[in-house]
Protein backbone atom coordinates (compact mmCIF):
# COMPACT_ATOMS: atom_id res chain seq x y z
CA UNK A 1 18.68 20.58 -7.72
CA UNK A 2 19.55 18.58 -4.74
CA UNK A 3 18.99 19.33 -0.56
CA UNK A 4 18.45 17.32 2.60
CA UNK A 5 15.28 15.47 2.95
CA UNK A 6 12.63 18.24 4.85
CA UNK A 7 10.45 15.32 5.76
CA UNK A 8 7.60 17.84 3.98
CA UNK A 9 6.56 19.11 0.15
CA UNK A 10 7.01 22.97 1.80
CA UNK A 11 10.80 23.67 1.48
CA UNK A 12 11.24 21.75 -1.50
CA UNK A 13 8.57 23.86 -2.95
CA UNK A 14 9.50 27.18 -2.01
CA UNK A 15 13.13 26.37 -3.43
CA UNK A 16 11.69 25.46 -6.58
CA UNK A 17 9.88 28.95 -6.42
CA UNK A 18 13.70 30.74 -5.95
CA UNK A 19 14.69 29.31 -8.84
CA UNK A 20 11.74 29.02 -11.11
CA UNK A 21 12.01 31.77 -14.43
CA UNK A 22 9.36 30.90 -16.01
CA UNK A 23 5.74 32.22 -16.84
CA UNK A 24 4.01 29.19 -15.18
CA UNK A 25 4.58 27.06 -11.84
CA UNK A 26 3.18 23.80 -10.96
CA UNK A 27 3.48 21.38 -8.16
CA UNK A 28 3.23 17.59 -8.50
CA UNK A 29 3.53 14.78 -5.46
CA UNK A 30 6.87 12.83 -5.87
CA UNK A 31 4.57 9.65 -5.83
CA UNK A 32 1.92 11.30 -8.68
CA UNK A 33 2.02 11.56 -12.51
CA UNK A 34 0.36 13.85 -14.95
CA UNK A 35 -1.46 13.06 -18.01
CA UNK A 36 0.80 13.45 -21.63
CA UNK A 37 -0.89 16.39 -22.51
CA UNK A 38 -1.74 17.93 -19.26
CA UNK A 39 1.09 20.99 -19.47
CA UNK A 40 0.20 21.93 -22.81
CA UNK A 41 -3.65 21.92 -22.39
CA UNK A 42 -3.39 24.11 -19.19
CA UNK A 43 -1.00 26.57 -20.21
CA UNK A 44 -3.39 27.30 -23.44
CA UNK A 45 -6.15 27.48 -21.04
CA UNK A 46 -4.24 30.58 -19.50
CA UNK A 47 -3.20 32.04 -22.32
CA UNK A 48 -6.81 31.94 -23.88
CA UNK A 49 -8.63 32.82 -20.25
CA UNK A 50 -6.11 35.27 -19.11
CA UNK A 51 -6.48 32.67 -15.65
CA UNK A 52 -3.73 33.28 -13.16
CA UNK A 53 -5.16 29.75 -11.86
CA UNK A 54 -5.95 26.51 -13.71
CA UNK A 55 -7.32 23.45 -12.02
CA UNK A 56 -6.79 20.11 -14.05
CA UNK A 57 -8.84 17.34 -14.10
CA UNK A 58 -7.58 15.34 -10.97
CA UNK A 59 -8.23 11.53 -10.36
CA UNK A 60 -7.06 9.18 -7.43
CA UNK A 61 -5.34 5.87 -8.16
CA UNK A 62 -4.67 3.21 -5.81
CA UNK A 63 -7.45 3.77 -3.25
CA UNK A 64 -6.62 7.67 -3.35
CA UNK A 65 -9.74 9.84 -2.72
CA UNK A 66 -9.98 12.66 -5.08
CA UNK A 67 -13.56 15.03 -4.68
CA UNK A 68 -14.85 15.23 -7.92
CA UNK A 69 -17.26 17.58 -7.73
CA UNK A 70 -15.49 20.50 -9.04
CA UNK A 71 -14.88 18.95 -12.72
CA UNK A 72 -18.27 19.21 -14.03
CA UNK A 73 -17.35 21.28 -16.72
CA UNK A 74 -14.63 23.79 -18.46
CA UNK A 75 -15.73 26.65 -16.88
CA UNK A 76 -14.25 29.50 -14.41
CA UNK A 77 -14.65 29.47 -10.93
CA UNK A 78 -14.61 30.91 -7.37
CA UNK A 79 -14.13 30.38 -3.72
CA UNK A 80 -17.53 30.65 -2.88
CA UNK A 81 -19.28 29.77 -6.56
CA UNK A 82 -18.24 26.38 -6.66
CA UNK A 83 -16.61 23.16 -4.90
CA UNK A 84 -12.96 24.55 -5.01
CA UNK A 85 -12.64 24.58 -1.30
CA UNK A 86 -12.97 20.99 -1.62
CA UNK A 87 -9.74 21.11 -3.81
CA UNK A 88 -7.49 23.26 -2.15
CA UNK A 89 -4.25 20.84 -3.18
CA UNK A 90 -1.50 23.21 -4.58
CA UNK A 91 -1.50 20.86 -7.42
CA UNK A 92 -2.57 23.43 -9.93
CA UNK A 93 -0.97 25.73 -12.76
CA UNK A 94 -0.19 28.79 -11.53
CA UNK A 95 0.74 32.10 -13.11
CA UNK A 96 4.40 33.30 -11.38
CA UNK A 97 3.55 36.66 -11.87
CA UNK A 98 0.64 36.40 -9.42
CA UNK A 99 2.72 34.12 -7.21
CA UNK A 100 5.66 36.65 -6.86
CA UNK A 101 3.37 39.99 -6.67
CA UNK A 102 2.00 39.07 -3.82
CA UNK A 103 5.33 36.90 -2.09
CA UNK A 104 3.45 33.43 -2.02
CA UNK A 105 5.31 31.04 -0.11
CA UNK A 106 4.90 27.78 1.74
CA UNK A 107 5.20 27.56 5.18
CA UNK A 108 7.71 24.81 6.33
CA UNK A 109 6.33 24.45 9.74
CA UNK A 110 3.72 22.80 9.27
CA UNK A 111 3.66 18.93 8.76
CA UNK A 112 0.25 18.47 7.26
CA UNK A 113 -1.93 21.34 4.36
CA UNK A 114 1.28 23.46 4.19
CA UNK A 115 -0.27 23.82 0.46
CA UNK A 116 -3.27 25.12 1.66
CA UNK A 117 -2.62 28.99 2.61
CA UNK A 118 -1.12 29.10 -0.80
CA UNK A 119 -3.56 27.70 -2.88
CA UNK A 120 -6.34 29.57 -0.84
CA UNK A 121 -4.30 33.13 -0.87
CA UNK A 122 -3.66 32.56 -5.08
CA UNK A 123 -7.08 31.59 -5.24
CA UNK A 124 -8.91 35.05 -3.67
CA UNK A 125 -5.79 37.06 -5.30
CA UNK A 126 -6.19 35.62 -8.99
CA UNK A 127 -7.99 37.75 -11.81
CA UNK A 128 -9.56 34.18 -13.31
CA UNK A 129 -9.49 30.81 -12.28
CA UNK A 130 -9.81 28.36 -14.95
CA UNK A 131 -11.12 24.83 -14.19
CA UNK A 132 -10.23 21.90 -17.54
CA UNK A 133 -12.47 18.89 -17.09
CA UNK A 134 -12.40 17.24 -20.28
CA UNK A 135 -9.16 16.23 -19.87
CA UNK A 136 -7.37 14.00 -16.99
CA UNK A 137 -4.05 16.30 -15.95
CA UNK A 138 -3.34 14.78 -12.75
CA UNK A 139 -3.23 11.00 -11.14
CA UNK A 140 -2.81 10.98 -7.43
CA UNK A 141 -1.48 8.16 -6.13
CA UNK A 142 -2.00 6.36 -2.85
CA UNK A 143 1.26 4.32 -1.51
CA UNK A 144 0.18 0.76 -0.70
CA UNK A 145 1.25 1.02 2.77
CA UNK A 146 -0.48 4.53 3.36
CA UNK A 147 2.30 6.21 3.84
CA UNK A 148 1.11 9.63 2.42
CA UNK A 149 1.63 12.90 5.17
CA UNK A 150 -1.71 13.40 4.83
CA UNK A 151 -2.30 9.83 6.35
CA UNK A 152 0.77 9.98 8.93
CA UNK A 153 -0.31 12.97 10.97
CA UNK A 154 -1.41 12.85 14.59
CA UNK A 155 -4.35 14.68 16.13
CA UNK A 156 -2.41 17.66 17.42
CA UNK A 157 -0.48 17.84 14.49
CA UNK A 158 -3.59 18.37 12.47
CA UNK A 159 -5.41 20.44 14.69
CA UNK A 160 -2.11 22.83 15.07
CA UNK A 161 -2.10 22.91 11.01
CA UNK A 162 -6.02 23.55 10.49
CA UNK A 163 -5.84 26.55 13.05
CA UNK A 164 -3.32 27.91 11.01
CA UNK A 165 -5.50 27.34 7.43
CA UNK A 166 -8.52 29.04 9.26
CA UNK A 167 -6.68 32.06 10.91
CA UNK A 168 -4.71 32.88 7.02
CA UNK A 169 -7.84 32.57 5.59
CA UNK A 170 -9.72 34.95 7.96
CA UNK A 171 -6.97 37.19 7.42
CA UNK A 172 -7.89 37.30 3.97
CA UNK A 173 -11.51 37.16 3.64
CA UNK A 174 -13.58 38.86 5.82
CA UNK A 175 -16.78 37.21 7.74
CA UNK A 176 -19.44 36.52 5.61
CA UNK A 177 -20.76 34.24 2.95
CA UNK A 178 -17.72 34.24 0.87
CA UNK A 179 -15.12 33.33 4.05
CA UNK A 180 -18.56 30.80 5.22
CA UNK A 181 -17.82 28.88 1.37
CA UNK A 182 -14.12 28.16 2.57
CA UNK A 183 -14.35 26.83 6.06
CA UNK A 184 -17.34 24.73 5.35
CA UNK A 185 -14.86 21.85 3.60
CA UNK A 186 -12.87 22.80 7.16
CA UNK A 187 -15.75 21.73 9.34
CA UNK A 188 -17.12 19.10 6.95
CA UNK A 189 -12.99 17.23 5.98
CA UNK A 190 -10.25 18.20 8.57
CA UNK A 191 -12.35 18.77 12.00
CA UNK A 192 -14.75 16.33 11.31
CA UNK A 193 -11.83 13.80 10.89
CA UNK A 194 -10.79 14.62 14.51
CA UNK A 195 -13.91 13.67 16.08
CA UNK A 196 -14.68 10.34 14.70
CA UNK A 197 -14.49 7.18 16.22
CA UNK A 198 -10.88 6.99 16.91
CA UNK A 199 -11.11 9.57 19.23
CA UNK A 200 -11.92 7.78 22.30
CA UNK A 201 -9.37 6.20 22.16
CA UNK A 202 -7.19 9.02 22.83
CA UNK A 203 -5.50 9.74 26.00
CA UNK A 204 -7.26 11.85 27.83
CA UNK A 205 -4.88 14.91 27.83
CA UNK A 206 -5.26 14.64 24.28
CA UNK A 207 -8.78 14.24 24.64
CA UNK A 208 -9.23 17.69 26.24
CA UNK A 209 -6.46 19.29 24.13
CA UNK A 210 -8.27 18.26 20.61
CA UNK A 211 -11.53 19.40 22.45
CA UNK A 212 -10.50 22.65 23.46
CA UNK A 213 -8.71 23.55 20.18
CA UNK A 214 -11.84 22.21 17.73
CA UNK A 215 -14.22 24.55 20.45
CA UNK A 216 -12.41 27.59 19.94
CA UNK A 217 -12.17 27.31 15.99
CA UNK A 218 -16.43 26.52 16.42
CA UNK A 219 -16.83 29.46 18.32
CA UNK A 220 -14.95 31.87 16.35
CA UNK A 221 -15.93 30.63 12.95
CA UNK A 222 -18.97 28.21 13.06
CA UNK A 223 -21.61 30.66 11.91
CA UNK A 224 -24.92 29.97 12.19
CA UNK A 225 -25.67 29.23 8.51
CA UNK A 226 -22.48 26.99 8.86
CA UNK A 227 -24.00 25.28 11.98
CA UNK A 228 -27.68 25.09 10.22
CA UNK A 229 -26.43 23.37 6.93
CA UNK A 230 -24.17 21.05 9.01
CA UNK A 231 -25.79 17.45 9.44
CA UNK A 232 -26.41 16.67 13.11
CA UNK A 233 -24.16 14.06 13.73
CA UNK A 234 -21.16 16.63 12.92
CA UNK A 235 -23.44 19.77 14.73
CA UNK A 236 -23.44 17.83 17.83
CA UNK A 237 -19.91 17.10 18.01
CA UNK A 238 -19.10 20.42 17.31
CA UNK A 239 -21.58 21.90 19.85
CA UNK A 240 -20.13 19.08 22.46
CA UNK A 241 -16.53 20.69 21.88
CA UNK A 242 -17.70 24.15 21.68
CA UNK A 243 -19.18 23.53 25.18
CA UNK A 244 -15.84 22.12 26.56
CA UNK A 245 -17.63 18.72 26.98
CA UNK A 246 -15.52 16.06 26.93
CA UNK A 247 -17.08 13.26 28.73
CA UNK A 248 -20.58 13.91 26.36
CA UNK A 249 -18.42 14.08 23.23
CA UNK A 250 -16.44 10.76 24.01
CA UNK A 251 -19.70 9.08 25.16
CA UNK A 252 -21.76 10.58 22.05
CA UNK A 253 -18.60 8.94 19.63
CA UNK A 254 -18.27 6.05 21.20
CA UNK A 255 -21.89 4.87 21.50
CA UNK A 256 -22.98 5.78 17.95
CA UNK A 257 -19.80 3.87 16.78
CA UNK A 258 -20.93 0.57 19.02
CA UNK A 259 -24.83 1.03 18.52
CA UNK A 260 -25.85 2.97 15.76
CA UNK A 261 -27.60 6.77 15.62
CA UNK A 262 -29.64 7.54 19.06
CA UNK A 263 -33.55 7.91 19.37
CA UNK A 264 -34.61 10.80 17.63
CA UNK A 265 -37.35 12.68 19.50
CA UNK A 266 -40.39 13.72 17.78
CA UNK A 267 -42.10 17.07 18.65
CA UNK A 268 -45.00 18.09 16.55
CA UNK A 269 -42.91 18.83 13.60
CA UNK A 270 -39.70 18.74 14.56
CA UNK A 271 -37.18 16.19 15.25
CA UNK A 272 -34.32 15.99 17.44
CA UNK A 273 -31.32 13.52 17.95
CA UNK A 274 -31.30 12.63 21.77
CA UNK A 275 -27.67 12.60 21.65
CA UNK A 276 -25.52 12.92 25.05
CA UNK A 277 -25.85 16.53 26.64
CA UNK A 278 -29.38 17.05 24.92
CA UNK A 279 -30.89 19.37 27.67
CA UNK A 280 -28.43 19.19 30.01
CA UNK A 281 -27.91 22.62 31.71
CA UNK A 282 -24.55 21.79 32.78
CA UNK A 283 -23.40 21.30 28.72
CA UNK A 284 -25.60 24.46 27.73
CA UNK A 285 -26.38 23.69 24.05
CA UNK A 286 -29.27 25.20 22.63
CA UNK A 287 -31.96 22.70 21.03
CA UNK A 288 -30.74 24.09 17.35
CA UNK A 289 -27.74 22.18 17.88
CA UNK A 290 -29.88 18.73 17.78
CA UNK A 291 -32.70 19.50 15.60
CA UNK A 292 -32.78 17.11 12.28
CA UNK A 293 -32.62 20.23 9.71
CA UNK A 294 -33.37 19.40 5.93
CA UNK A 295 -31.59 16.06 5.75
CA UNK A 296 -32.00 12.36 5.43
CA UNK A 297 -32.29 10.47 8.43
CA UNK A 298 -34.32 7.51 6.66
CA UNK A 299 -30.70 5.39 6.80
CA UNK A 300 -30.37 5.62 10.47
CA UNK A 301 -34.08 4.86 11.25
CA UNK A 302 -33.90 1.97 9.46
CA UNK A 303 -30.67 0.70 11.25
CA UNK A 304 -32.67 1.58 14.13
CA UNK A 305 -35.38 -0.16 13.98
CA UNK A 306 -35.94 -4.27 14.47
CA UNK A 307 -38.14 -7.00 14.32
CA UNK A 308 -38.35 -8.17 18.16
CA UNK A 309 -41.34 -10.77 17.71
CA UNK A 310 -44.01 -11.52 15.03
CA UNK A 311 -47.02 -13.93 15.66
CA UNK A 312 -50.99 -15.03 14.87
CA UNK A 313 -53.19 -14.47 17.34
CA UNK A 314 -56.43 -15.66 17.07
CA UNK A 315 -60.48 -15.41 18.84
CA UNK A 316 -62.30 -17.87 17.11
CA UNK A 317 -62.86 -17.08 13.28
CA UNK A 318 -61.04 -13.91 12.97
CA UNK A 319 -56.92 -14.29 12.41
CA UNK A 320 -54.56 -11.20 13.27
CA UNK A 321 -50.55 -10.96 12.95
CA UNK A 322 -49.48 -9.12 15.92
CA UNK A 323 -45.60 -7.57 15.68
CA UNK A 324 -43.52 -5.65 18.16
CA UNK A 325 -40.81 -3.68 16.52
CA UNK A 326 -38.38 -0.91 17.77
CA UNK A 327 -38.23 2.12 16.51
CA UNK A 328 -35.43 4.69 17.28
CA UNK A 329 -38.04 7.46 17.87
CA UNK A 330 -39.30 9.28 20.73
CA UNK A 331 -41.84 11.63 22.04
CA UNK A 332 -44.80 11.99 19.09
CA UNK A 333 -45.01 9.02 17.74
CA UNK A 334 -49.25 9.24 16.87
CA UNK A 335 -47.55 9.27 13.15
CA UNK A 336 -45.96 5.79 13.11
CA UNK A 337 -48.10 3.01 10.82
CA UNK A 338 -46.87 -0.79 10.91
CA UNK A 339 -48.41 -2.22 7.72
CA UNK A 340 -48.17 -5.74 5.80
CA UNK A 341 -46.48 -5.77 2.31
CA UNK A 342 -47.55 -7.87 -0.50
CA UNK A 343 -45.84 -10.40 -1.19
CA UNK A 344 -41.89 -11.23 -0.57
CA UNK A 345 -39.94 -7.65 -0.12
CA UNK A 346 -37.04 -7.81 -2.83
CA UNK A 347 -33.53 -7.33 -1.77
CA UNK A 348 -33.29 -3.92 -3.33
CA UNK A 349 -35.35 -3.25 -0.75
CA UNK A 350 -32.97 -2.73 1.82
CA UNK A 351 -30.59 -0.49 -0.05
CA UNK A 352 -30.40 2.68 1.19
CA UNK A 353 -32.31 4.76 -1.56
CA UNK A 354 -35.08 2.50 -0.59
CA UNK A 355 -35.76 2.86 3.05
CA UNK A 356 -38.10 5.51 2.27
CA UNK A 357 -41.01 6.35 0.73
CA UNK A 358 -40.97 8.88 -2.40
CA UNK A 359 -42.19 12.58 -1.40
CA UNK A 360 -45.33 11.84 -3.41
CA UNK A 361 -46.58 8.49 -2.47
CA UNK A 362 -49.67 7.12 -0.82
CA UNK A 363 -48.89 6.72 3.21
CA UNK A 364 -50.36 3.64 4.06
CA UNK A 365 -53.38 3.86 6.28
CA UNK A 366 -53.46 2.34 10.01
CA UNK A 367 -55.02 -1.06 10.05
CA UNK A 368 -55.96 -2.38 13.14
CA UNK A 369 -54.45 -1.70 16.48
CA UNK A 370 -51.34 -0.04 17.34
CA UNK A 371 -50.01 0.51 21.03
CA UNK A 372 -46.54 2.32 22.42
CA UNK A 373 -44.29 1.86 24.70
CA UNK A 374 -40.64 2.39 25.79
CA UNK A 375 -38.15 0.18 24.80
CA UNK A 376 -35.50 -0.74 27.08
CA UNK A 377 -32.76 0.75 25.39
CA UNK A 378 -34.30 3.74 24.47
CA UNK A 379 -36.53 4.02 21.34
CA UNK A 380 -39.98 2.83 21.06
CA UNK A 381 -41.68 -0.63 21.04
CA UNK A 382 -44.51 -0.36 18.46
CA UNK A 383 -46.95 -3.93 18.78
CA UNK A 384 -49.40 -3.63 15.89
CA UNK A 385 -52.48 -5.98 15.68
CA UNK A 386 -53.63 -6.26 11.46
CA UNK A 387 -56.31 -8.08 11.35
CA UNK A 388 -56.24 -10.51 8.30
CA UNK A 389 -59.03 -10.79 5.88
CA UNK A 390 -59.52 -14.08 4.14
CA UNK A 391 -58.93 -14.82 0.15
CA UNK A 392 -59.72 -17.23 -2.31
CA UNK A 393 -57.28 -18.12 -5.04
């Protein structure tokens, strides 16, 4: 079968679908390959499962990213019981019955996820879905010079195609936990990816348009179990665009990309990142939307934090090393210690896993002296006094 290039996977698809007689479809990328046995081991997965949907084994090649989360097992799966929304590619075996019941098509107007409201609508319509992880079925490949649709869209584009994704899916599962499963890997992949650090860069027309459009999909769909289980880097953008705040979002983007995560301020036992439009009545955001909420921040502390002098200091026989460090906290800060290691700190030291201490160890105690005070680009300067004892050898 032969037609025009569409410039799109949609049309070709849905022509395939016209003509297709058989029990099975399934999709495949014109630049991807399957595994020999990939066909054969699916379709018996169907036939054994009854599945009207079976998921593959995918891999990237080439630099492709490829969430592998979902293959951790043969098993059956749902929406909301597993990482499928983070797979939602229409490259999958489906059962044609299911596909023509229910008139699945693609829809050729949109440049980027077209396969999306497919795969999702199969997905909540199928009896079974089937997931095969012992075997590798698919290999999606990356062009060298990135030429993917996925990689060519623009920021409208995408935001034009994700509003479409969110508003089919409403349509088809109602508000609650189960709909909440599906739009997380919307909030975490395709809006984050519109507020990262390209986005200043934007003209601002586009600027407002991408801000308005991300605002209105927050407010209609950003629940508050969404917005509580959302790290704050991505909460705060989201809140930002929510609010219609376009000079705090571009400011917030642009100076975490340039200088790292902002002071986080420390209030009895809660913490908060003092990003732009932190209680601001004119941006409106509750304090929720910059509270640190069951996640790691120990990364962007660390980056945060740096040596600005270390010396002795001494008064007659007694010796002390006095340091000044900055910290990138705020507020509370009666819990910070400055101690001395022994010995020379390895290089595995610095690695991320590392930066902080394990949930059960032994906080070191406060030796000597330690005074605050603000540092000039926000943060806190720490100067410790340790007095040091002396040793024989």
């Amino acid at each position: 079968v032969h037609q025009p290039n569409s410039g799109g996977p949609a049309a070709p698809s849905n022509r395939a679908l016209e003509l297709a007689t058989g029990r099975f479809v399934y999709f495949i990328g014109s630049d991807d390959y399957l595994g020999e046995e990939a066909l054969e081991r699916m379709v018996a997965c169907a036939d054994a499962n009854e599945s009207d949907v079976v998921i593959g084994k995918m891999v990237g090649t080439n630099g492709r990213y490829v969430h592998q989360k979902l293959y951790t097992g043969n098993r059956d799966v749902t929406l909301d019981d597993s990482e499928l929304p983070f797979a939602l590619a229409n490259t999958k075996l489906f059962r044609r019955e299911l596909v023509e019941k229910y008139g699945l098509r693609f829809p050729e107007d949109m440049p980027v996820g077209s396969d999306q409201p497919f795969t999702i609508e199969a997905c909540v319509r199928a009896r079974k879905i089937s997931v095969i992880s012992d075997y590798t079925c698919y290999y999606a490949v990356k062009r060298g010079d990135a030429s993917n649709i996925t990689y060519r869209a623009n920021h409208l584009a995408r935001l034009r195609c994700v509003q479409r994704i969110m508003e089919h899916t409403a349509a088809l599962i109602p508000a609650g936990p189960r709909r909440d499963a599906v739009f997380k890997r919307h909030f975490d992949w395709e809006l984050t990816k519109l507020l990262q650090k390209d986005f200043p860069a934007l003209d601002a027309d586009t600027r407002g348009q991408v801000c308005e459009g991300v605002g209105a999909l927050v407010d209609a769909h950003f629940t508050d179990g969404l917005r509580d289980g959302t790290g704050v880097k991505r909460r705060v953008r989201f809140g930002l665009a929510r609010s219609g705040a376009v000079e705090e979002l571009t400011r917030a983007i642009a100076e975490e990309t340039a200088h790292g995560a902002p002071p986080f301020l420390l209030e009895g036992d809660r913490a908060f990142a003092a990003y732009p439009g932190f209680r601001d009545p004119a941006v409106g955001l509750d304090d929720r939307w910059y509270e640190v909420l069951g996640e790691t921040v120990a990364g962007r502390l660390s980056a945060g934090t740096r040596l600005e002098s270390a010396d002795w200091e001494q008064h007659g026989t007694e010796l002390s090393a006095v340091v000044n460090l900055r910290v990138g906290i705020t507020g509370d800060t009666s819990s910070a210690v400055v101690a001395l290691a022994q010995g020379a700190m390895p290089q595995s030291a610095d690695k991320p896993g590392a930066r902080k201490l394990p949930g059960d160890a032994a906080r070191p105690k406060r030796v000597g002296t330690l005074t605050t005070g603000a540092a000039e680009d926000g943060g806190t300067l720490l100067t410790a006094r340790i007095p040091l004892a002396p040793t024989r050898s």
